[in-house]
N, C-alpha and C. Protein backbone atom coordinates (compact mmCIF):
# COMPACT_ATOMS: atom_id res chain seq x y z
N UNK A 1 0.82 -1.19 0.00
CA UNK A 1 0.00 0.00 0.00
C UNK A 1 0.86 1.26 0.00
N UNK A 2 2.06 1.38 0.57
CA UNK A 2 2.88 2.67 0.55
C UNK A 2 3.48 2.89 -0.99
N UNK A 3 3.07 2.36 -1.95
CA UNK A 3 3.47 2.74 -2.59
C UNK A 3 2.56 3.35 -3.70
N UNK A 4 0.87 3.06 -3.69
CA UNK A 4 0.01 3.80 -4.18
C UNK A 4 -0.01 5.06 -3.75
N UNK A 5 -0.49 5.93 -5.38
CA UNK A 5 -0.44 7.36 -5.00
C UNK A 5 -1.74 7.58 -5.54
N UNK A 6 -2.51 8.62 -5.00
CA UNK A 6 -3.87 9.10 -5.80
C UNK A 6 -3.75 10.76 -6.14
N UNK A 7 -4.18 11.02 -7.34
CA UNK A 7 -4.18 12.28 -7.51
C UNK A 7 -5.17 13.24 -6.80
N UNK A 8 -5.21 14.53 -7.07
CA UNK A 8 -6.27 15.18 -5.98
C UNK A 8 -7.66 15.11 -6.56
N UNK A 9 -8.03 14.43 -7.61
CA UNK A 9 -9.63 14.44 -8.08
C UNK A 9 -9.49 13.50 -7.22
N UNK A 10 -9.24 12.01 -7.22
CA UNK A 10 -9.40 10.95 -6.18
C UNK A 10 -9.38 11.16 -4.61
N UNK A 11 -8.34 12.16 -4.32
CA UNK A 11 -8.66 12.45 -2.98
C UNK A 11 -9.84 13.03 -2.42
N UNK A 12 -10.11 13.79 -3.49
CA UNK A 12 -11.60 15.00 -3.20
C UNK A 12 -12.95 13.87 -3.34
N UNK A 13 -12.67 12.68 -4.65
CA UNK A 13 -13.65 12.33 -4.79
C UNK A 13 -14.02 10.79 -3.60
N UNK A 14 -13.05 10.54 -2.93
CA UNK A 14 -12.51 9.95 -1.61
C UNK A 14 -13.47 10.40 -0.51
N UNK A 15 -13.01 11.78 -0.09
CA UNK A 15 -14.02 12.20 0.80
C UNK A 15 -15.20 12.79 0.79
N UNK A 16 -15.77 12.84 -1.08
CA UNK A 16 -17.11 13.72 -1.03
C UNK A 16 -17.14 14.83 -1.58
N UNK A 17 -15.72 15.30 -1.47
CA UNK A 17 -16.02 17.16 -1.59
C UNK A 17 -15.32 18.03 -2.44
N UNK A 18 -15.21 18.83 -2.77
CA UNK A 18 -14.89 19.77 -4.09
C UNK A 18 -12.98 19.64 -4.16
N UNK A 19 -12.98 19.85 -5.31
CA UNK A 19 -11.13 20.45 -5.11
C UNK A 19 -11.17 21.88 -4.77
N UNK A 20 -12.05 22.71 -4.61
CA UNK A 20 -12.10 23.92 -3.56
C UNK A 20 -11.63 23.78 -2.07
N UNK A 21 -12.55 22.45 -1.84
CA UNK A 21 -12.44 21.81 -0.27
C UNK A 21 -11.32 21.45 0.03
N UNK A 22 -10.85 20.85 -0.61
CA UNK A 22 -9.14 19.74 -1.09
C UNK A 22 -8.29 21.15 -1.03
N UNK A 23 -8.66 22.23 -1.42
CA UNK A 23 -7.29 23.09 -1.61
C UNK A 23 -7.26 23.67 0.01
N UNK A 24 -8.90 24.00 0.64
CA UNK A 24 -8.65 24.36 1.98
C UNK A 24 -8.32 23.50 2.68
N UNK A 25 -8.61 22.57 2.64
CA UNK A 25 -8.14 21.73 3.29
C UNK A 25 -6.44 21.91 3.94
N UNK A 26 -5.88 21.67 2.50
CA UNK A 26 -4.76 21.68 2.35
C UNK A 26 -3.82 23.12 3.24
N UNK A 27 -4.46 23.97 2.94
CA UNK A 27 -3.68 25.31 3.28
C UNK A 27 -4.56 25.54 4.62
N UNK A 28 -5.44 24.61 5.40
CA UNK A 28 -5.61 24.82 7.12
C UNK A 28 -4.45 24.03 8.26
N UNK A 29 -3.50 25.42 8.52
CA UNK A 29 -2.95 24.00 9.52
C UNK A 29 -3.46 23.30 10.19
N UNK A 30 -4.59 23.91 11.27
CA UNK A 30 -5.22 23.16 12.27
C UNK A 30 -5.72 21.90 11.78
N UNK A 31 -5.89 21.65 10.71
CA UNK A 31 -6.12 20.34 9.80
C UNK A 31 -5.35 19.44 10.16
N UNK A 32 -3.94 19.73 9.65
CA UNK A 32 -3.35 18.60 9.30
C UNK A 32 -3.00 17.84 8.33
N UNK A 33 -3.88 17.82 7.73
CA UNK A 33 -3.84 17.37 6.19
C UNK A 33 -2.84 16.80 5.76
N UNK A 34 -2.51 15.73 4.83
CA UNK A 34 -1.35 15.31 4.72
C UNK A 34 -0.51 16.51 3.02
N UNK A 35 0.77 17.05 3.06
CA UNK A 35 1.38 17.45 2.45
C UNK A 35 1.35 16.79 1.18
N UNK A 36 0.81 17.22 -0.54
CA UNK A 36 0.89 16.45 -1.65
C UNK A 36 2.54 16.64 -1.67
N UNK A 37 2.88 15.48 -2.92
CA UNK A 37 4.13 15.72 -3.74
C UNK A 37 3.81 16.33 -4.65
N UNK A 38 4.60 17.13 -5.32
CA UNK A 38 4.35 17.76 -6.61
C UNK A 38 5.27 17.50 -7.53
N UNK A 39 4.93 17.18 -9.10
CA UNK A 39 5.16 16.07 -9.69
C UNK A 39 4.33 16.76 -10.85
N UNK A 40 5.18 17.42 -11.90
CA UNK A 40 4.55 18.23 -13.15
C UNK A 40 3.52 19.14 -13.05
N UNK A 41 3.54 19.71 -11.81
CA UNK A 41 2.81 20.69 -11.19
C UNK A 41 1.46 20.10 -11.00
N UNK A 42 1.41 19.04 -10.60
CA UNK A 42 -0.04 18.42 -9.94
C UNK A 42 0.21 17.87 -9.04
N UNK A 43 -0.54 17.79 -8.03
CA UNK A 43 -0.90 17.28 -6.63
C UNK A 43 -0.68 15.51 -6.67
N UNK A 44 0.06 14.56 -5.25
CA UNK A 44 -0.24 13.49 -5.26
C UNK A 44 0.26 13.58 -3.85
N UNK A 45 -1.23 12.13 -3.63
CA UNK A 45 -0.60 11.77 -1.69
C UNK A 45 -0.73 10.53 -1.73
N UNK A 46 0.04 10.04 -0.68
CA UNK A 46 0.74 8.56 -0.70
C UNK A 46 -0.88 8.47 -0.24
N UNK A 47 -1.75 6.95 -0.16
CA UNK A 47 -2.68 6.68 0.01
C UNK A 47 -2.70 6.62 2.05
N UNK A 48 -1.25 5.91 1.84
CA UNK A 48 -0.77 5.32 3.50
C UNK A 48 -0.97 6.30 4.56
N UNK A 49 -0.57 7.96 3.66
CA UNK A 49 -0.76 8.83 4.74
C UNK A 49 -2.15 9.47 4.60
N UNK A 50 -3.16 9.25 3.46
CA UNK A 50 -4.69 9.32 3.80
C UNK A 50 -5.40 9.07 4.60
N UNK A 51 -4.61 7.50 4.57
CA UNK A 51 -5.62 6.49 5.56
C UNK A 51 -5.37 6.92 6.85
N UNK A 52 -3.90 7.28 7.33
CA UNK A 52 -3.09 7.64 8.50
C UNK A 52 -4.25 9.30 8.82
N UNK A 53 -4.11 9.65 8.52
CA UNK A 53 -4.75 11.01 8.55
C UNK A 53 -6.40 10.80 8.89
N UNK A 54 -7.01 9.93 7.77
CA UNK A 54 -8.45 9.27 8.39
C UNK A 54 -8.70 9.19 10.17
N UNK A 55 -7.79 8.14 9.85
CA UNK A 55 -7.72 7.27 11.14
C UNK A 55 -7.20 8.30 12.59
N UNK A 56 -6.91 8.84 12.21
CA UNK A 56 -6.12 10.66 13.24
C UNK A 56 -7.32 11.29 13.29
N UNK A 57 -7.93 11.48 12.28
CA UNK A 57 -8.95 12.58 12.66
C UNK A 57 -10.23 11.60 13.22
N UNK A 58 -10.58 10.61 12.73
CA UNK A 58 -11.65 9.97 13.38
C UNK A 58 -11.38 9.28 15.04
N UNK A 59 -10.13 9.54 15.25
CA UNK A 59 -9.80 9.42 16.59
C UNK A 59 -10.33 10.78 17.98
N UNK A 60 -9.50 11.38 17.03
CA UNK A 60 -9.75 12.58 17.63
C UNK A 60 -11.19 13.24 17.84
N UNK A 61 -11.89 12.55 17.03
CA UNK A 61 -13.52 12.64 17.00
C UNK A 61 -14.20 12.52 18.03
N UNK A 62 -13.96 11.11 18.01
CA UNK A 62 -14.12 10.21 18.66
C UNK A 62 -14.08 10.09 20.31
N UNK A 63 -12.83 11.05 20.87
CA UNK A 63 -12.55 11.61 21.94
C UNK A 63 -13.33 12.58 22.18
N UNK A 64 -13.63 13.97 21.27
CA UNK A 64 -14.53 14.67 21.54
C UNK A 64 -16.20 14.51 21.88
N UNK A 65 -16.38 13.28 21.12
CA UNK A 65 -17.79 12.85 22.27
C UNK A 65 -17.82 12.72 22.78
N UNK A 66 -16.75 12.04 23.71
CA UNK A 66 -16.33 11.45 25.36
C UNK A 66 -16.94 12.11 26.15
């Protein structure tokens, strides 16, 4: 799996939401978000640190209902 990459239509179309969303995303620190590579001036993220990032924020969720 660390070695799949998805471009940013797949990431956006991953979680639902616009490449508007995908770009804020991107430029909120409080996010987190994982950092693309850039690679002919387009966006790519390892899948490993998607899932990693998923799994971070649905934690952290998760705590806040507590």
């Amino acid at each position: 799996m660390d070695g799949e990459w998805l471009t940013g239509t797949q990431v956006a179309r991953r979680f639902g939401i616009s490449s508007m969303s995908l770009w804020r995303w991107m430029h909120d620190p409080k996010l987190g978000f994982p950092i693309p590579t850039r690679i002919r001036e387009r966006n790519y993220w390892r899948l490993s640190e998607i899932i990693e990032w998923e799994r971070h924020t649905a934690a952290k969720a998760s705590l806040s209902k507590s």
